[in-house]
PDB file of N, CA and C in Angstrom:
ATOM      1  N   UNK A   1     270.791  89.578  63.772  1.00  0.00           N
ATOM      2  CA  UNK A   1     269.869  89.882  64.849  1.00  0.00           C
ATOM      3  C   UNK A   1     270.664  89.912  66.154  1.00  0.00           C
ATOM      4  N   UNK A   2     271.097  91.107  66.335  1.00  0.00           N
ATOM      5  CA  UNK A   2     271.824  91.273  67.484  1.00  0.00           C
ATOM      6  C   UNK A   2     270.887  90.995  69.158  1.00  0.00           C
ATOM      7  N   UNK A   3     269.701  90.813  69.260  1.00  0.00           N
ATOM      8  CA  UNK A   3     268.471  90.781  70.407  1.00  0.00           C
ATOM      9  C   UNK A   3     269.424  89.009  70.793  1.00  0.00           C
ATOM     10  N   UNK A   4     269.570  87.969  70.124  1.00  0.00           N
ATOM     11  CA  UNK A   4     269.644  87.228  70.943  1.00  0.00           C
ATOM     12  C   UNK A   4     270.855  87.007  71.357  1.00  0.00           C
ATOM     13  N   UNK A   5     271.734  87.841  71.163  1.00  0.00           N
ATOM     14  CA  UNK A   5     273.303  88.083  72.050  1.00  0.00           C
ATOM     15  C   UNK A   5     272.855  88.803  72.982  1.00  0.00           C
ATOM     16  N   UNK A   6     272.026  90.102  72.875  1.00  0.00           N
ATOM     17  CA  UNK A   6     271.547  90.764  74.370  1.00  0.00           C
ATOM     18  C   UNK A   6     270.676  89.986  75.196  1.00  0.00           C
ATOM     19  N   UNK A   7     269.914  88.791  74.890  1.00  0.00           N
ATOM     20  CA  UNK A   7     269.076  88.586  75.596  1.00  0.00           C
ATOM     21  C   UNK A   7     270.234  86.900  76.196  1.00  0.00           C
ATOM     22  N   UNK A   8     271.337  86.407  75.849  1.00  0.00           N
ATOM     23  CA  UNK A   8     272.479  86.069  75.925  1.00  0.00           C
ATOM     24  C   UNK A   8     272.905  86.753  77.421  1.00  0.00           C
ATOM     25  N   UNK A   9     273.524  87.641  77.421  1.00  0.00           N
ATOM     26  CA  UNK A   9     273.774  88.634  78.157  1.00  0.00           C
ATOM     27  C   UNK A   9     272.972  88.633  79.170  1.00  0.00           C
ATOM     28  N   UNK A  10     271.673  89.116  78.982  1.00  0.00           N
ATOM     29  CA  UNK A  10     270.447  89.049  79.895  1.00  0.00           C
ATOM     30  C   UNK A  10     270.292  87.707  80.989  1.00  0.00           C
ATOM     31  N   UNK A  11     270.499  86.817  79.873  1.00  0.00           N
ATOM     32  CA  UNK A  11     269.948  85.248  80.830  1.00  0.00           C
ATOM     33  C   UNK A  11     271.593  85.196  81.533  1.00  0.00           C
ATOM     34  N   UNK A  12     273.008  85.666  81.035  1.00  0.00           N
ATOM     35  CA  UNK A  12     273.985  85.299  82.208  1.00  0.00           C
ATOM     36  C   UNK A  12     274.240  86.218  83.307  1.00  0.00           C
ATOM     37  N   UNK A  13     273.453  87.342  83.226  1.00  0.00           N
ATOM     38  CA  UNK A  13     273.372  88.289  84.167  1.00  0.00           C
ATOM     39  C   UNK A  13     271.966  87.729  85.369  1.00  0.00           C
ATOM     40  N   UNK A  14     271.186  87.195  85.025  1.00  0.00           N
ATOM     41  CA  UNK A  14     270.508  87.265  85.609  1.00  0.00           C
ATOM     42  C   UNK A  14     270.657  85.702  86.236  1.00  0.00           C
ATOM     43  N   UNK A  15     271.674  84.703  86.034  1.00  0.00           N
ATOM     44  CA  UNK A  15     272.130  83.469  86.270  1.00  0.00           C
ATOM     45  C   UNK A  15     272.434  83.584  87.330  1.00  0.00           C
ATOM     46  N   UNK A  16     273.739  84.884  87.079  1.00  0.00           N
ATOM     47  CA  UNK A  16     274.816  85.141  88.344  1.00  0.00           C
ATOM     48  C   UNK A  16     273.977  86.268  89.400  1.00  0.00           C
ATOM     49  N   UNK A  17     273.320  86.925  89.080  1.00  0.00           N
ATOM     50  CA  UNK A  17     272.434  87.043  90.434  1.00  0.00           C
ATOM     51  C   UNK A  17     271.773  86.027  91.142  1.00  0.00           C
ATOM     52  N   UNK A  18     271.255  85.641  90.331  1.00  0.00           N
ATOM     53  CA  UNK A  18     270.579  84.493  90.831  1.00  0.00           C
ATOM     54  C   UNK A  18     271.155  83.814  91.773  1.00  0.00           C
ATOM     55  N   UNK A  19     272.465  83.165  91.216  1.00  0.00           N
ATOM     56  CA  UNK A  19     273.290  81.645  91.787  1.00  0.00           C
ATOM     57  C   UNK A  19     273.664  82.474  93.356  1.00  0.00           C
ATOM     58  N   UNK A  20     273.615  84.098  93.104  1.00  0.00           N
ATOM     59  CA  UNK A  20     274.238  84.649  94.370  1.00  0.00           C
ATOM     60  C   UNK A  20     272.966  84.500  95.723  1.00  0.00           C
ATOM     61  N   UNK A  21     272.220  84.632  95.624  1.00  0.00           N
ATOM     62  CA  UNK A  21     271.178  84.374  96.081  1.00  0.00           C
ATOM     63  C   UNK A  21     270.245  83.125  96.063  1.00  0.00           C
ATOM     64  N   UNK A  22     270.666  82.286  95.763  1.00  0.00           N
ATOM     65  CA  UNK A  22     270.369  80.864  95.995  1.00  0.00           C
ATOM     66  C   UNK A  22     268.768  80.866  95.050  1.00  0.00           C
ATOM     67  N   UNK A  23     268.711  81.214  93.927  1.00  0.00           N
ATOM     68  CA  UNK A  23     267.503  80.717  93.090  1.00  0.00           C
ATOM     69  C   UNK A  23     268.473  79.569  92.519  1.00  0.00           C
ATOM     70  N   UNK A  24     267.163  78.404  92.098  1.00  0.00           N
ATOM     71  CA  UNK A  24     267.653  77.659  91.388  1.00  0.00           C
ATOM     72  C   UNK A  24     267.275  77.786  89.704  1.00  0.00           C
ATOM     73  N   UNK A  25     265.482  78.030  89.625  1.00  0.00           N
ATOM     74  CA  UNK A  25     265.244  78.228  88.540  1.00  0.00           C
ATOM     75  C   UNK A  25     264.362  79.748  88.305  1.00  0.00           C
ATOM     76  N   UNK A  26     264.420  80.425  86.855  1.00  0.00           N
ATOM     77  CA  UNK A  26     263.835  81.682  86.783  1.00  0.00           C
ATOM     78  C   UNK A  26     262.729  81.397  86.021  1.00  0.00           C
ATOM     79  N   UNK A  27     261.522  81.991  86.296  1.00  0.00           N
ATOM     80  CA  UNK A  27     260.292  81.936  85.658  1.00  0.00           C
ATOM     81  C   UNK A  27     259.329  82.815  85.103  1.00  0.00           C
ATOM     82  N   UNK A  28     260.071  83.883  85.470  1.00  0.00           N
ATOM     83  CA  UNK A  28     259.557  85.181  84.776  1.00  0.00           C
ATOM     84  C   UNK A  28     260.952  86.111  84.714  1.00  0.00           C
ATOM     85  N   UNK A  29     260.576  86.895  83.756  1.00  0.00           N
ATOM     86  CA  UNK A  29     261.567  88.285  83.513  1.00  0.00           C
ATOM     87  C   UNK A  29     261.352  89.330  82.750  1.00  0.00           C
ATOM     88  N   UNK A  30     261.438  90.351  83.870  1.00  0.00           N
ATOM     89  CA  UNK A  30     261.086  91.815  82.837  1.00  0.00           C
ATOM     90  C   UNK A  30     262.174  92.669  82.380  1.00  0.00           C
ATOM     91  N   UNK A  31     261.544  93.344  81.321  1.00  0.00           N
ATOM     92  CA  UNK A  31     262.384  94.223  80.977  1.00  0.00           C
ATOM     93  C   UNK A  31     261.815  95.186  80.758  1.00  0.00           C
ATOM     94  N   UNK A  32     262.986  96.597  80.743  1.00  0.00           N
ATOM     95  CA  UNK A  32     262.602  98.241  80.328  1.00  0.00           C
ATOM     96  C   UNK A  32     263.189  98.115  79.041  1.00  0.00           C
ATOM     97  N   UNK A  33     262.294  98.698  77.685  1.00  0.00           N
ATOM     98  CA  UNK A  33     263.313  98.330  76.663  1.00  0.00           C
ATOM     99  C   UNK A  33     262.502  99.660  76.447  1.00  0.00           C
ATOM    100  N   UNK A  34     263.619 100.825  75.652  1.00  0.00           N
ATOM    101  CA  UNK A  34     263.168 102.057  74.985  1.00  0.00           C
ATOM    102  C   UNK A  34     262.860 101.827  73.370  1.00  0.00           C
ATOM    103  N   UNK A  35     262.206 103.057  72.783  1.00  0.00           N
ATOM    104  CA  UNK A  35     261.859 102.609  71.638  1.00  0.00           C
ATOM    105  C   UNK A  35     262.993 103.429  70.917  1.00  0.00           C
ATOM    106  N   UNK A  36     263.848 103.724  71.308  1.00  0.00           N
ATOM    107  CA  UNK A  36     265.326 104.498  70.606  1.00  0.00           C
ATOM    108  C   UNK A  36     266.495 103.328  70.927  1.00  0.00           C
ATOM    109  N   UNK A  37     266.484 102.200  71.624  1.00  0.00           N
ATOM    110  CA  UNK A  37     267.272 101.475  72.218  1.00  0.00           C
ATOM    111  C   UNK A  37     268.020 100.368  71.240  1.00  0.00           C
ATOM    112  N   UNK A  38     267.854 100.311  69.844  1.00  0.00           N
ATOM    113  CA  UNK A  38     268.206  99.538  69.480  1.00  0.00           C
ATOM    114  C   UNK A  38     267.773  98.133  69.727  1.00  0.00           C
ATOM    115  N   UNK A  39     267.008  97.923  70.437  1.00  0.00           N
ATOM    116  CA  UNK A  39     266.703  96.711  70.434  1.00  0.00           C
ATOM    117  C   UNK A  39     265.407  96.503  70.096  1.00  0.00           C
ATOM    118  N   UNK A  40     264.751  95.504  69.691  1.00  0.00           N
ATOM    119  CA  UNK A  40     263.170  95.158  68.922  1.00  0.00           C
ATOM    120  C   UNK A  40     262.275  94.374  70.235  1.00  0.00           C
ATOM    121  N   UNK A  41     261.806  94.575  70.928  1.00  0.00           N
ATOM    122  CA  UNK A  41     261.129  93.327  71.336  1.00  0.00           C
ATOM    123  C   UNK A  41     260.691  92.195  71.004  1.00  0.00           C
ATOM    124  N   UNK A  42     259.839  92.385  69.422  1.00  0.00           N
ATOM    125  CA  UNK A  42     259.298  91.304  69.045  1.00  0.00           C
ATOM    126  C   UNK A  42     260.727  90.062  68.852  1.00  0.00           C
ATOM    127  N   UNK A  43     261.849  90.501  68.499  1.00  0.00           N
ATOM    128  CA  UNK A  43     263.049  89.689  68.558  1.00  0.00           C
ATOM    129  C   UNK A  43     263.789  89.289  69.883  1.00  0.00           C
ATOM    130  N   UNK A  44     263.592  90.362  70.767  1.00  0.00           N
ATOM    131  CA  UNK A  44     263.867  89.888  72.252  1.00  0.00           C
ATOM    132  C   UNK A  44     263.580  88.710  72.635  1.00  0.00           C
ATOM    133  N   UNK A  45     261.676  89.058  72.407  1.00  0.00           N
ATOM    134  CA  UNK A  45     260.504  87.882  72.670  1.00  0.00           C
ATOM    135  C   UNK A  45     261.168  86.240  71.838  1.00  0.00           C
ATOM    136  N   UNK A  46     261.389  86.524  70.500  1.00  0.00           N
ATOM    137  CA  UNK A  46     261.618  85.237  69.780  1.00  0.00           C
ATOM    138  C   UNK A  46     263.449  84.970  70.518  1.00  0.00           C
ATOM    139  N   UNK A  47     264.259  85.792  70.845  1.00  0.00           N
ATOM    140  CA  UNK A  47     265.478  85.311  71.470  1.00  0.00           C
ATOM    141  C   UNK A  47     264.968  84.176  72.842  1.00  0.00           C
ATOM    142  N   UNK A  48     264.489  85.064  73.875  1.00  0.00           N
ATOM    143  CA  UNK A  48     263.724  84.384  74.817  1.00  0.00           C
ATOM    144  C   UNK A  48     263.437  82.923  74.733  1.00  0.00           C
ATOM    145  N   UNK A  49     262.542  82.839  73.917  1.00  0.00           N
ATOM    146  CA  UNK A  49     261.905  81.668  73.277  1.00  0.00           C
ATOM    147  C   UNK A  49     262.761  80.942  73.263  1.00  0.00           C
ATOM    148  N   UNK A  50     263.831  81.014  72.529  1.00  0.00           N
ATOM    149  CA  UNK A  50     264.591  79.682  72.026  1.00  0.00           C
ATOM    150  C   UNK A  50     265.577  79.901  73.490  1.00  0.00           C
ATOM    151  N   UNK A  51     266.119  80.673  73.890  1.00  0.00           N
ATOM    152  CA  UNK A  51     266.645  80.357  75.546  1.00  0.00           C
ATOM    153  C   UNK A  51     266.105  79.826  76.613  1.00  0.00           C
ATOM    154  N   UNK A  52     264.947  79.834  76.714  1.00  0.00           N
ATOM    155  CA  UNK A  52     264.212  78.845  77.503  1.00  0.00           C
ATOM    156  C   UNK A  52     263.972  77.727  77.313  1.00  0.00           C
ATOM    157  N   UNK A  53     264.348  77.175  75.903  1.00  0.00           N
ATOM    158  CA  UNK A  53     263.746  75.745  75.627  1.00  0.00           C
ATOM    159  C   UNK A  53     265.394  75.056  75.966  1.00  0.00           C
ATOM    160  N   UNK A  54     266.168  75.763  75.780  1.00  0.00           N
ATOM    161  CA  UNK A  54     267.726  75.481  76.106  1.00  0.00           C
ATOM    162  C   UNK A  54     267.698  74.897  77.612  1.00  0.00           C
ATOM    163  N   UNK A  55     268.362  74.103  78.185  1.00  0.00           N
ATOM    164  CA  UNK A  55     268.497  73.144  79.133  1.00  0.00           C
ATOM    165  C   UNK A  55     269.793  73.724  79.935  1.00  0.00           C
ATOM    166  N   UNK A  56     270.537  74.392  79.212  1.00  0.00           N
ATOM    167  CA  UNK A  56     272.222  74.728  79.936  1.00  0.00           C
ATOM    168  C   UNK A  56     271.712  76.347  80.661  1.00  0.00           C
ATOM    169  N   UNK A  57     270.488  76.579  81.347  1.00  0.00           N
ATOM    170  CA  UNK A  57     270.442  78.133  81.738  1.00  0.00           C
ATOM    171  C   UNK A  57     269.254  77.688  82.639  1.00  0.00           C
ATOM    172  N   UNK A  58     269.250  78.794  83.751  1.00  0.00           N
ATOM    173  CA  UNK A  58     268.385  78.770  84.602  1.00  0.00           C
ATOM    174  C   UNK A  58     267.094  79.273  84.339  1.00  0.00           C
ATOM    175  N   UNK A  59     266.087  79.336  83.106  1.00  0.00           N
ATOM    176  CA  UNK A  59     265.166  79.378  82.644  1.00  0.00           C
ATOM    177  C   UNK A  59     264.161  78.203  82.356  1.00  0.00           C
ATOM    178  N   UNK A  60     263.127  78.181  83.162  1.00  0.00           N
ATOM    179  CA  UNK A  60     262.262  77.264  82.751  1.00  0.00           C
ATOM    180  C   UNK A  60     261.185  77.148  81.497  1.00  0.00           C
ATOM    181  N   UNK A  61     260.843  76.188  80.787  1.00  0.00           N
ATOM    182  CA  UNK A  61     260.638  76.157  79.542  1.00  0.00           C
ATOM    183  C   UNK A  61     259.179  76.886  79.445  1.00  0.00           C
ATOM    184  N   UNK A  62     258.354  77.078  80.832  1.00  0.00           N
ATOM    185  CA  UNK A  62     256.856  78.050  80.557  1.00  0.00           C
ATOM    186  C   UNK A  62     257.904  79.563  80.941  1.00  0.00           C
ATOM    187  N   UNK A  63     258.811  79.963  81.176  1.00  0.00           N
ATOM    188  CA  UNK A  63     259.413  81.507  81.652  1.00  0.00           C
ATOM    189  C   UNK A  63     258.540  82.137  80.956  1.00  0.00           C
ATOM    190  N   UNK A  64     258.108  83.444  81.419  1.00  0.00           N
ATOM    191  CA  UNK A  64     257.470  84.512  80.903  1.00  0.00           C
ATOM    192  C   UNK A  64     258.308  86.069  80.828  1.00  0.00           C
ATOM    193  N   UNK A  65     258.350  86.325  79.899  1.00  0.00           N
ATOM    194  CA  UNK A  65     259.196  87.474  79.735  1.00  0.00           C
ATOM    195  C   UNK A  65     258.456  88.699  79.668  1.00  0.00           C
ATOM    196  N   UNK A  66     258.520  89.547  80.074  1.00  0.00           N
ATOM    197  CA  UNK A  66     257.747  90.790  79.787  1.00  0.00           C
ATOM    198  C   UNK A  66     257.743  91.795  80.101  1.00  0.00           C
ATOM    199  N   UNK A  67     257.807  92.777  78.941  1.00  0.00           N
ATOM    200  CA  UNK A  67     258.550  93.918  78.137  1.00  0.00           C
ATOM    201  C   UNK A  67     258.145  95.276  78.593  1.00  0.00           C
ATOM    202  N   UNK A  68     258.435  96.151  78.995  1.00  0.00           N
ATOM    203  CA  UNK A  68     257.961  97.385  78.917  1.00  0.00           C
ATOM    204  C   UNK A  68     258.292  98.762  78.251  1.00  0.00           C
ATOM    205  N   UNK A  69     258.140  98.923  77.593  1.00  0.00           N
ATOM    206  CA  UNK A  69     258.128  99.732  76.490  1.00  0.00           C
ATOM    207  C   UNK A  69     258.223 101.204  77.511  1.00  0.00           C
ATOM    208  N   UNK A  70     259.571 101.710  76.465  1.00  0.00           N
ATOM    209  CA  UNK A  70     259.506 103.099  77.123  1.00  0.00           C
ATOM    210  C   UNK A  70     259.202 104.454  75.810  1.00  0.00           C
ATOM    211  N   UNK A  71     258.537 105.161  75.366  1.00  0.00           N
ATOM    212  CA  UNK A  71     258.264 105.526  74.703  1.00  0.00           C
ATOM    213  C   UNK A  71     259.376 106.706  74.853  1.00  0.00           C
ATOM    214  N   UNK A  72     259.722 107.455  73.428  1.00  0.00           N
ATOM    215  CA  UNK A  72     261.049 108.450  73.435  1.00  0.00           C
ATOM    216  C   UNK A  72     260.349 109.737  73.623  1.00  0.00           C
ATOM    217  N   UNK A  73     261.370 110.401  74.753  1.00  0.00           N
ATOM    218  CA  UNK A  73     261.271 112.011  74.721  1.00  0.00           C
ATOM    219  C   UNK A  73     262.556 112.621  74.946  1.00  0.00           C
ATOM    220  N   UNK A  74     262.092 113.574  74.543  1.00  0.00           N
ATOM    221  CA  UNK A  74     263.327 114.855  74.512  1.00  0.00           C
ATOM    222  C   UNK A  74     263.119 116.074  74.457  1.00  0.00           C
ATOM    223  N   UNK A  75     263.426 116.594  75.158  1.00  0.00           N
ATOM    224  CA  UNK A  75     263.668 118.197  75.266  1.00  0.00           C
ATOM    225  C   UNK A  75     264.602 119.088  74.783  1.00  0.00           C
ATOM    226  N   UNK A  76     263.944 119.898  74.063  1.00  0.00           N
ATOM    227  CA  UNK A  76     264.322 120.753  73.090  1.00  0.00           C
ATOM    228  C   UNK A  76     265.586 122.189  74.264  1.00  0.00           C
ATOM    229  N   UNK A  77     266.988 121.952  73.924  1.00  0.00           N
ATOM    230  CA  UNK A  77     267.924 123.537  74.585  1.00  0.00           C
ATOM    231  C   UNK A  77     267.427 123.983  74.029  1.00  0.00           C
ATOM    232  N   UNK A  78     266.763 124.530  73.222  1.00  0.00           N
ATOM    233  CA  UNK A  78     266.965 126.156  72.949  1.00  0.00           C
ATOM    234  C   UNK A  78     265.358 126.726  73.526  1.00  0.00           C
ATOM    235  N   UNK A  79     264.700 125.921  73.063  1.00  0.00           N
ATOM    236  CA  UNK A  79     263.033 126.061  72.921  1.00  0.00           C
ATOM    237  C   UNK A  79     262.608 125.865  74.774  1.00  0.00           C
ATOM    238  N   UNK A  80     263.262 124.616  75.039  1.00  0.00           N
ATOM    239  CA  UNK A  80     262.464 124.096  76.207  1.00  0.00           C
ATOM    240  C   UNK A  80     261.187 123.046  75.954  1.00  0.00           C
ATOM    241  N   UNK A  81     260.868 123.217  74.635  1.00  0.00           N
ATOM    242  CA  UNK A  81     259.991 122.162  74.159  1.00  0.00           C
ATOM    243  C   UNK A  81     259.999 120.716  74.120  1.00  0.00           C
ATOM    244  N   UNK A  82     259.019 120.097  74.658  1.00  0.00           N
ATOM    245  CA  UNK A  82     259.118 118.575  74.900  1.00  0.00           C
ATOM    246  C   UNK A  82     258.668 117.935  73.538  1.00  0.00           C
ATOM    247  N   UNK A  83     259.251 117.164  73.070  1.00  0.00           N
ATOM    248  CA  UNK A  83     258.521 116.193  72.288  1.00  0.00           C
ATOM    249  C   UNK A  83     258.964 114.720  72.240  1.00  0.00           C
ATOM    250  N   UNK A  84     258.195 114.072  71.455  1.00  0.00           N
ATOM    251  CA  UNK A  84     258.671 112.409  71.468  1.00  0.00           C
ATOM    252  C   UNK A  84     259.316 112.297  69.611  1.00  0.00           C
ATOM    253  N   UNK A  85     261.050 112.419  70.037  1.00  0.00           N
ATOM    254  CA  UNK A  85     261.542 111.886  68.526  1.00  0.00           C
ATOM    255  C   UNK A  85     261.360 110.568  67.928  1.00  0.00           C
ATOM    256  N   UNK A  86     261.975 110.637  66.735  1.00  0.00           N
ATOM    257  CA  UNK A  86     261.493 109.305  66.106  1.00  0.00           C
ATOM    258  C   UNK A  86     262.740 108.938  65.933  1.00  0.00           C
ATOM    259  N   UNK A  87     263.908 109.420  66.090  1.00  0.00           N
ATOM    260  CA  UNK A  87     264.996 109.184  65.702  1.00  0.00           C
ATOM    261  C   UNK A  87     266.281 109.582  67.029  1.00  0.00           C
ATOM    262  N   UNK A  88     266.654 109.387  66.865  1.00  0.00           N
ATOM    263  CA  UNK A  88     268.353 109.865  68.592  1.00  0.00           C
ATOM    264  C   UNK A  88     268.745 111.200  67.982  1.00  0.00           C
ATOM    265  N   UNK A  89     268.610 111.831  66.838  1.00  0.00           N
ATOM    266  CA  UNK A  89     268.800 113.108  66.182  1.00  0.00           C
ATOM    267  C   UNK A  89     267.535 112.908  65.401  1.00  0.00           C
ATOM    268  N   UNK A  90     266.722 114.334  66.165  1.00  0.00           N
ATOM    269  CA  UNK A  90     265.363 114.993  65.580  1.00  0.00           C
ATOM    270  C   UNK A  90     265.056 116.132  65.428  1.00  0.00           C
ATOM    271  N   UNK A  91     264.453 116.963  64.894  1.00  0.00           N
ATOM    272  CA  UNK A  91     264.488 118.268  65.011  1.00  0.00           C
ATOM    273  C   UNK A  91     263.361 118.652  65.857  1.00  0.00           C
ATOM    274  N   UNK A  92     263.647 120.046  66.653  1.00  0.00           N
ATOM    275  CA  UNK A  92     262.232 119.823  67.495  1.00  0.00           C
ATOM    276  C   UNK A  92     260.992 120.467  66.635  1.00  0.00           C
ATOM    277  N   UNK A  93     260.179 120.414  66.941  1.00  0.00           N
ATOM    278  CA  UNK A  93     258.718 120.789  66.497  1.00  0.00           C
ATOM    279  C   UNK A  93     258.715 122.101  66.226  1.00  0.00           C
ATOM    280  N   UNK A  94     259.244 122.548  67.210  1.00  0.00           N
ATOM    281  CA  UNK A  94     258.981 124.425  67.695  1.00  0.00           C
ATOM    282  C   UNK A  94     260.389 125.350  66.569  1.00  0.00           C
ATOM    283  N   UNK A  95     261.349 125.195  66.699  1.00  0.00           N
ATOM    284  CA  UNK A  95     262.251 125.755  66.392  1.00  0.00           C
ATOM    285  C   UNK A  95     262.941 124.951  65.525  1.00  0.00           C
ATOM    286  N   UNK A  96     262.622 123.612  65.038  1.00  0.00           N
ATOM    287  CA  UNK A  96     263.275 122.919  64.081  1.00  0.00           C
ATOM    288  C   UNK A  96     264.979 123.193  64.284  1.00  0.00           C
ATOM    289  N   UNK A  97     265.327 122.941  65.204  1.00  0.00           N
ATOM    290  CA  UNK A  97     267.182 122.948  65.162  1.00  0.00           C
ATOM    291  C   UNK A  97     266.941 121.097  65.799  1.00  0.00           C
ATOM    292  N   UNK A  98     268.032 120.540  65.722  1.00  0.00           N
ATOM    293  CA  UNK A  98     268.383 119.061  65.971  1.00  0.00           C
ATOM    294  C   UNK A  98     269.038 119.890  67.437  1.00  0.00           C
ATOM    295  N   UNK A  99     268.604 120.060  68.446  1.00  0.00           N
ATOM    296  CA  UNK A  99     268.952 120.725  70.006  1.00  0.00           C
ATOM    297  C   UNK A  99     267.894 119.645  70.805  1.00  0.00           C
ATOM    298  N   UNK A 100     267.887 118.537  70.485  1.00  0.00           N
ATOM    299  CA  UNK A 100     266.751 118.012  71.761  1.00  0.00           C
ATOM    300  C   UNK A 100     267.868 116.656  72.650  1.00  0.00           C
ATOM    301  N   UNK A 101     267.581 117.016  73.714  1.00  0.00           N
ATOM    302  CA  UNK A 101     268.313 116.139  74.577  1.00  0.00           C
ATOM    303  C   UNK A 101     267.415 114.852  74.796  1.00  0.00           C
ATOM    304  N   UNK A 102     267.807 113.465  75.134  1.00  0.00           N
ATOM    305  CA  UNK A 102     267.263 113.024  75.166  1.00  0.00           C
ATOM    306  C   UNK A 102     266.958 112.613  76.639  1.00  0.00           C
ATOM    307  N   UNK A 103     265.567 112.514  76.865  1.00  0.00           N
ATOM    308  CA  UNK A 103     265.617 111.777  78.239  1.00  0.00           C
ATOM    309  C   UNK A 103     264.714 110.853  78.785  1.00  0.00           C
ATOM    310  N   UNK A 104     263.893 110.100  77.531  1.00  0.00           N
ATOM    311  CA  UNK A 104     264.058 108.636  77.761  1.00  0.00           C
ATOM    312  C   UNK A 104     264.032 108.300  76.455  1.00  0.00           C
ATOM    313  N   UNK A 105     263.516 106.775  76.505  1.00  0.00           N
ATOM    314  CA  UNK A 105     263.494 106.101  75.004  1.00  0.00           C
ATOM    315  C   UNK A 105     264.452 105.436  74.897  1.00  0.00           C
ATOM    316  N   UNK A 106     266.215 105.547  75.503  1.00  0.00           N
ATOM    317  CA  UNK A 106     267.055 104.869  75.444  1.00  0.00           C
ATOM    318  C   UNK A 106     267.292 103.417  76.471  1.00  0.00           C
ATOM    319  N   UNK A 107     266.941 103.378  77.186  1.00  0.00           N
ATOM    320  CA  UNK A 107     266.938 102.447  78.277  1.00  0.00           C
ATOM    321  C   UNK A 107     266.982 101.435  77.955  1.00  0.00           C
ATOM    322  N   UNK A 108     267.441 100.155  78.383  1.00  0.00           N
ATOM    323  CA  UNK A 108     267.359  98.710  77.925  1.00  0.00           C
ATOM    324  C   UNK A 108     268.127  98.447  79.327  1.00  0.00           C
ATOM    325  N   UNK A 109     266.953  97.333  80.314  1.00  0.00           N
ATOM    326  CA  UNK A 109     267.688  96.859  81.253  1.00  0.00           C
ATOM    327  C   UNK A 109     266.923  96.088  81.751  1.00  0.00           C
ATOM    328  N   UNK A 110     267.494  95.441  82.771  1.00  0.00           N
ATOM    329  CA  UNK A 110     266.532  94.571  83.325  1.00  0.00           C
ATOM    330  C   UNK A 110     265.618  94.880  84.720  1.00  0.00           C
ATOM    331  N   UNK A 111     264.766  95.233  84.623  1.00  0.00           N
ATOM    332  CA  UNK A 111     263.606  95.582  85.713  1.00  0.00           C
ATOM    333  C   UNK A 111     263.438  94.694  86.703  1.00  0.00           C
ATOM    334  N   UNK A 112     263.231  93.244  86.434  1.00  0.00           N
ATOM    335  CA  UNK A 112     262.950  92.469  87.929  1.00  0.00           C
ATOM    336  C   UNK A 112     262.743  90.985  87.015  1.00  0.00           C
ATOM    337  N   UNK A 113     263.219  89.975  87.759  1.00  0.00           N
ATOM    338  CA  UNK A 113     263.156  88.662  87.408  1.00  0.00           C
ATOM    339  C   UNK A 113     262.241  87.467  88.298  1.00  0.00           C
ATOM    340  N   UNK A 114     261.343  86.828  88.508  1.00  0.00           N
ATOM    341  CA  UNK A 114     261.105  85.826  89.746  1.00  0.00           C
ATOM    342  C   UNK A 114     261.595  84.581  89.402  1.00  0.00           C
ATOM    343  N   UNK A 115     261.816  83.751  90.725  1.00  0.00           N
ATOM    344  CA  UNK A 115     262.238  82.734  90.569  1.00  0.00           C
ATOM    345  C   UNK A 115     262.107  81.912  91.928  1.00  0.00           C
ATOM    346  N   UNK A 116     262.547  80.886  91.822  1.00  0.00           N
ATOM    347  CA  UNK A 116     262.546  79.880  93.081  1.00  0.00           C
ATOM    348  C   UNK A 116     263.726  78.902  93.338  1.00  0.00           C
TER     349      UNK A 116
END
């Protein structure tokens, strides 16, 4: 389960902003997570979990995490046709060639954190 090395990542990125700006503790945190992104939420969510109950990170043990889902699209070169793939290589709807660019669905980042 690679989610709780990213969400690893997540809590020391969002430490060292933090410490730069004088928060002491974080109590909420969002994220943009795509549905092509490799990453799961529901495992994000359970990474989370056990990082907040952890004592060595600037997360308090009620933190609220929360997710926003980016749903996948892509646009078809040849066609111009939009659709939402299911896969990072899809064929489009219209012309069935694997020609769709992608332009969202991939995203995974961090949107905004609060704290005090």
């Amino acid at each position: 389960m690679h989610e709780m090395a990213l969400m690893g990542e997540i809590v020391q990125l969002i430490e060292q902003d933090a410490r730069m700006k004088n928060i002491k503790y974080v109590k909420k945190v969002e994220l943009v997570v795509g549905t092509l992104s490799n990453a799961l939420p529901d495992a994000l969510q359970f990474a989370f979990d056990v990082y907040k109950i952890q004592e060595d990170n600037c997360l308090t043990t009620d933190a609220e995490l929360i997710i926003h889902v980016e749903k996948a699209k892509a646009i078809c070169t040849i066609c111009g046709q939009q659709y939402e793939p299911v896969a990072k290589i899809a064929q489009c709807p219209t012309c069935l060639l694997p020609t769709g660019r992608m332009v969202a669905g991939e995203t995974f980042r961090i949107l905004a954190y609060e704290g005090g």
